[in-house]
Protein backbone atom coordinates (compact mmCIF):
# COMPACT_ATOMS: atom_id res chain seq x y z
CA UNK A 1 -7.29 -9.10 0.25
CA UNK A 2 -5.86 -8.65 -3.18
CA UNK A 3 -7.93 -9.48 -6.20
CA UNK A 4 -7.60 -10.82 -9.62
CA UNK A 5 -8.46 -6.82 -11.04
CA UNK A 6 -5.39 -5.63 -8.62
CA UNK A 7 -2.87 -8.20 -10.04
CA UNK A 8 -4.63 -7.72 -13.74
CA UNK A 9 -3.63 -3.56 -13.04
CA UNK A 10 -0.25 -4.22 -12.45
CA UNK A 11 0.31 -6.52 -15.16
CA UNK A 12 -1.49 -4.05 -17.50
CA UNK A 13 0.33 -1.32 -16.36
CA UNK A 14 3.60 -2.98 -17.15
CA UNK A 15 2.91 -4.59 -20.85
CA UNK A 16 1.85 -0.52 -21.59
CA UNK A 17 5.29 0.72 -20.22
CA UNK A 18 7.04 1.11 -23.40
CA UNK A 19 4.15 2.40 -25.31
CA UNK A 20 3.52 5.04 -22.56
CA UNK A 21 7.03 5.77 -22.46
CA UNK A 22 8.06 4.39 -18.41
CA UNK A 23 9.95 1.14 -17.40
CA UNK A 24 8.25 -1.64 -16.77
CA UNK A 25 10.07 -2.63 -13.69
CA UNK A 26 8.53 1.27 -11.81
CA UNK A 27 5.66 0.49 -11.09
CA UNK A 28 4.37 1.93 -7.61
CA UNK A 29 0.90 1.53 -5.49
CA UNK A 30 -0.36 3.58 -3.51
CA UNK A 31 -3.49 3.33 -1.13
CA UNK A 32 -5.15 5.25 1.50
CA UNK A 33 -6.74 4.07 4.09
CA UNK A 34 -8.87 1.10 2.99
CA UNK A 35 -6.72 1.66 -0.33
CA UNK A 36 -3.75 1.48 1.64
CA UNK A 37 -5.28 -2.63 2.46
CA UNK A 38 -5.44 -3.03 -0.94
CA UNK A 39 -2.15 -1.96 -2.02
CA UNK A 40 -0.77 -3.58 0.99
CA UNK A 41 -2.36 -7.01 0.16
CA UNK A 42 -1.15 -6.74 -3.26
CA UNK A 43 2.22 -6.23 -2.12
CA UNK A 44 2.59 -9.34 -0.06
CA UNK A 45 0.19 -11.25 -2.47
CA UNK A 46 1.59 -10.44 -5.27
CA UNK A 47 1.88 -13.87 -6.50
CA UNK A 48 -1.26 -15.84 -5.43
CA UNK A 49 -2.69 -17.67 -8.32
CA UNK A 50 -6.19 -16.24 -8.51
CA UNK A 51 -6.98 -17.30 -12.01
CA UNK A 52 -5.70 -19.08 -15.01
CA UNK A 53 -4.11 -16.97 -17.40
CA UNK A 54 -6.25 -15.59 -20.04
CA UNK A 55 -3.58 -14.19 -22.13
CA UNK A 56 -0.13 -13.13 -22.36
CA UNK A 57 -0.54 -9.92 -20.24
CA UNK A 58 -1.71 -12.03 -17.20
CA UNK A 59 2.21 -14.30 -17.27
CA UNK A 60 3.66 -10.36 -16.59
CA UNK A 61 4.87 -10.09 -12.77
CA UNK A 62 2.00 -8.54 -10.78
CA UNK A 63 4.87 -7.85 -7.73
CA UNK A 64 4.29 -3.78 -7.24
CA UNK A 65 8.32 -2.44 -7.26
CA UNK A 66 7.43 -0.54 -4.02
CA UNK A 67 4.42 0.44 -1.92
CA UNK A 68 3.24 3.40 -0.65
CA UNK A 69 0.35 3.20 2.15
CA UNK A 70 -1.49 6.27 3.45
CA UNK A 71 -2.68 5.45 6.89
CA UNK A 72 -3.59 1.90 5.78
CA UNK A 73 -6.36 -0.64 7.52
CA UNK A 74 -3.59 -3.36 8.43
CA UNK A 75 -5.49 -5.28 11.11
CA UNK A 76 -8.93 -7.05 11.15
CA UNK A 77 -8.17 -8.26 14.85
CA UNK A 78 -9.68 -6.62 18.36
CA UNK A 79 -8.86 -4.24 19.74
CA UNK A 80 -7.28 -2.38 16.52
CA UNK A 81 -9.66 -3.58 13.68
CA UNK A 82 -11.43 -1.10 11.53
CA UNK A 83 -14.78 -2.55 12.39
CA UNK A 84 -16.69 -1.11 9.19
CA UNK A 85 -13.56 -2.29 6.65
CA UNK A 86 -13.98 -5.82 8.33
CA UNK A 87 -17.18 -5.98 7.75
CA UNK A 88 -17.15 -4.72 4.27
CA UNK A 89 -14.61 -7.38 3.18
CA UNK A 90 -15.10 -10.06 5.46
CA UNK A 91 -18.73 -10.04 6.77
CA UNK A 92 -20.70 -9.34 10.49
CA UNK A 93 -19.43 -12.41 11.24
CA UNK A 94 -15.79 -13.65 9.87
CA UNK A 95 -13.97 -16.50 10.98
CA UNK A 96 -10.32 -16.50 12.75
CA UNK A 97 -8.81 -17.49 9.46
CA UNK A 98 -10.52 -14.66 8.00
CA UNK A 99 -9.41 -12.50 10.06
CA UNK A 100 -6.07 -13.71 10.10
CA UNK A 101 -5.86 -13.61 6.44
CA UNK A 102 -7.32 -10.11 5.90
CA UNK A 103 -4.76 -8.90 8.44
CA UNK A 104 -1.77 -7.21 6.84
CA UNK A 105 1.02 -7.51 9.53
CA UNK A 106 0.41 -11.07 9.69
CA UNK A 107 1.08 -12.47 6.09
CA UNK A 108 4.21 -10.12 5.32
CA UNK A 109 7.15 -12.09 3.40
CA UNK A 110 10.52 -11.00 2.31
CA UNK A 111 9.55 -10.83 -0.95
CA UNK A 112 7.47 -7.64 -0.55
CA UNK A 113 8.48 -4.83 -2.30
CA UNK A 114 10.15 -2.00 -0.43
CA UNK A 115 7.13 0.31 1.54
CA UNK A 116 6.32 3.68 2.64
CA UNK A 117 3.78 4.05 5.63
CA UNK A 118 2.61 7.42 6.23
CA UNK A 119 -0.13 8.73 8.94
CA UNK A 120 -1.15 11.07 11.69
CA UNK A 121 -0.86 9.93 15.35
CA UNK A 122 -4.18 11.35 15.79
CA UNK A 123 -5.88 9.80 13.09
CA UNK A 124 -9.33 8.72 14.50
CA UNK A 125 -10.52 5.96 12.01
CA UNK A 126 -7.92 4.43 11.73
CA UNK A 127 -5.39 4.05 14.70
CA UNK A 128 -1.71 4.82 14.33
CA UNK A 129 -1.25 1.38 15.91
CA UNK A 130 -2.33 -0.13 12.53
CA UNK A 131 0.87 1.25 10.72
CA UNK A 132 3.11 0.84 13.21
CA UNK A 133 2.09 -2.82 13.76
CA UNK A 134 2.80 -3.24 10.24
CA UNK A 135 6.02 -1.25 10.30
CA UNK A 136 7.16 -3.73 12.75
CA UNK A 137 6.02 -6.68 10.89
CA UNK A 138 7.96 -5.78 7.70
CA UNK A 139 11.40 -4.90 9.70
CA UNK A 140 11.14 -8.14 11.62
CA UNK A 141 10.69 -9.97 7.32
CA UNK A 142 13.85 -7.34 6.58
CA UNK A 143 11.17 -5.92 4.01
CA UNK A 144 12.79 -2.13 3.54
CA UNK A 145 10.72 0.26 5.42
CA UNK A 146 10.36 3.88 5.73
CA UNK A 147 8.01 5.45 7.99
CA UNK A 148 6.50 8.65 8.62
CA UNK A 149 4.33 9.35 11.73
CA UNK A 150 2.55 13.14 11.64
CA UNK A 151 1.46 14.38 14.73
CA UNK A 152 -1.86 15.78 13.39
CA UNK A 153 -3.37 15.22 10.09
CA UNK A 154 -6.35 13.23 11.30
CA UNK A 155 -8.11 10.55 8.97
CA UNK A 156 -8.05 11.30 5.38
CA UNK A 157 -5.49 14.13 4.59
CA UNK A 158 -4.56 14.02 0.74
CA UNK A 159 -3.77 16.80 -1.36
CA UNK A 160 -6.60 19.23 -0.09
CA UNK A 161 -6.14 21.42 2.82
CA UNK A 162 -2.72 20.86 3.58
CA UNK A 163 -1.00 24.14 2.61
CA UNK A 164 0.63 25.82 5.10
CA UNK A 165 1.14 22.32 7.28
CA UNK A 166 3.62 19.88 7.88
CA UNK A 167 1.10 17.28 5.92
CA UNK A 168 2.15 19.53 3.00
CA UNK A 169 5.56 17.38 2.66
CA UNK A 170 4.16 13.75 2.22
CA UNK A 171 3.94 13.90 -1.51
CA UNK A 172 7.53 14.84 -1.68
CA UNK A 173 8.69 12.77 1.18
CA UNK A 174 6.80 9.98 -1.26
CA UNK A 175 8.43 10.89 -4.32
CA UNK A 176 12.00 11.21 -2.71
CA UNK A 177 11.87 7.89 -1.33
CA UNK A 178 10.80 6.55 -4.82
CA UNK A 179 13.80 8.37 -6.26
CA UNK A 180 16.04 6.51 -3.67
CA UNK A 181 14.53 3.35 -4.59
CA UNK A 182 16.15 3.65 -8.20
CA UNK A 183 12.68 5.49 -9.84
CA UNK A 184 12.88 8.47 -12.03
CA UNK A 185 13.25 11.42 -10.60
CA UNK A 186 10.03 13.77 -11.49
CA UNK A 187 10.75 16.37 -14.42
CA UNK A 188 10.80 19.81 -13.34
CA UNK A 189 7.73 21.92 -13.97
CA UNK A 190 7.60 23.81 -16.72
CA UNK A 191 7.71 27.60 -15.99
C-alpha cells in the first residue's frame, strides 16, 4: 500500500525540478519486485489523503507521470500471493479487505499513469501470473500498458549479470517507452 513517505517523494521530487534542472510533470517510479507493489500502489493511490498538509510541498500532485514495475508483487490472494510480502505488509493473519486492498489488479482506476510491466516467465518468487493479472486489469481501466514477458531471467535480474542476454534490453526497452510517453530523451554519453 502506498504511504505518506511515497506521496511526500513525489511531491519532493517535483518542487526540486527546476532547481535540479528536469520538468516537474517527468517524474517516473520504478519498483522491483516488492518495489514494483510500492510503485504500483502509488500509481493507483496517488491521491489518497494520508495526512494533512504540512506545508506547501505536500499540495504538489503526488500522481507518478508513468510507472515502471519490475516483476511486481500485484496479488495478496491464493493461489498467486507472495506469501512472505503478505505477511510483511499485512500480517500472518490479514483480513479479506486486507487482502483485497493490498492487491494491485484489484484497485486500478483510469487515472493511473501510463505503466511498464516487465518479468521473466520463469521467475520463481514471484509468478508471471502476477503481472499479467495486472496487465489485464489496467487494459480492461484503458490505463496505457506496455508489457514485456522474458522467457528466462528468473527473480531479481537488474543491471548485474545480464550482458550477453536478452535481459540486457530492459533498461532501454524502459527508457524508449519513457521517450514515447513525451520524456526526455537520455543525452548521449560522452566519449
Amino acid at each position: 500500500m502506498t504511504g505518506r513517505r511515497s506521496q511526500r517523494a513525489i511531491r519532493v521530487v517535483r518542487s526540486r525540478a527546476a532547481q535540479d534542472g528536469t520538468r516537474p510533470a517527468s517524474v517516473l517510479v520504478l519498483g522491483f519486485s516488492a518495489g514494483g507493489h510500492l510503485a504500483g500502489s502509488l500509481a493507483a493511490r496517488f491521491d489518497s489523503v494520508l495526512h494533512q498538509p504540512a506545508d506547501p510541498i505536500d499540495q504538489l500532485d503526488a500522481r507518478p507521470d508513468l510507472g515502471a514495475l519490475m516483476y511486481p508483487v500485484v496479488t495478496m490472494s491464493p493461489p498467486h500471493a507472495h506469501r512472505r510480502s503478505r505477511d510483511n505488509l499485512l500480517g500472518p493473519a490479514p483480513s479479506p479487505e486486507q487482502i483485497a486492498g493490498a492487491s494491485l489488479g484489484v484497485n486500478v482506476r483510469a487515472s493511473q499513469p501510463p505503466t511498464l510491466l516487465i518479468h521473466a516467465a520463469d521467475d520463481p518468487a514471484v509468478p508471471v501470473d502476477h503481472t499479467l493479472m495486472l496487465a489485464g486489469a489496467l487494459r480492461s481501466a484503458s490505463v496505457p500498458v506496455a508489457l514485456h514477458v522474458y522467457e528466462r531471467g528468473g527473480h531479481g535480474f537488474g543491471l548485474r549479470g545480464i550482458a550477453g542476454t536478452p535481459l540486457e534490453r530492459w533498461p532501454d526497452l524502459l527508457l524508449d517507452w519513457a521517450v514515447s510517453h513525451g520524456f526526455p530523451a537520455p543525452l548521449p554519453a560522452e566519449p
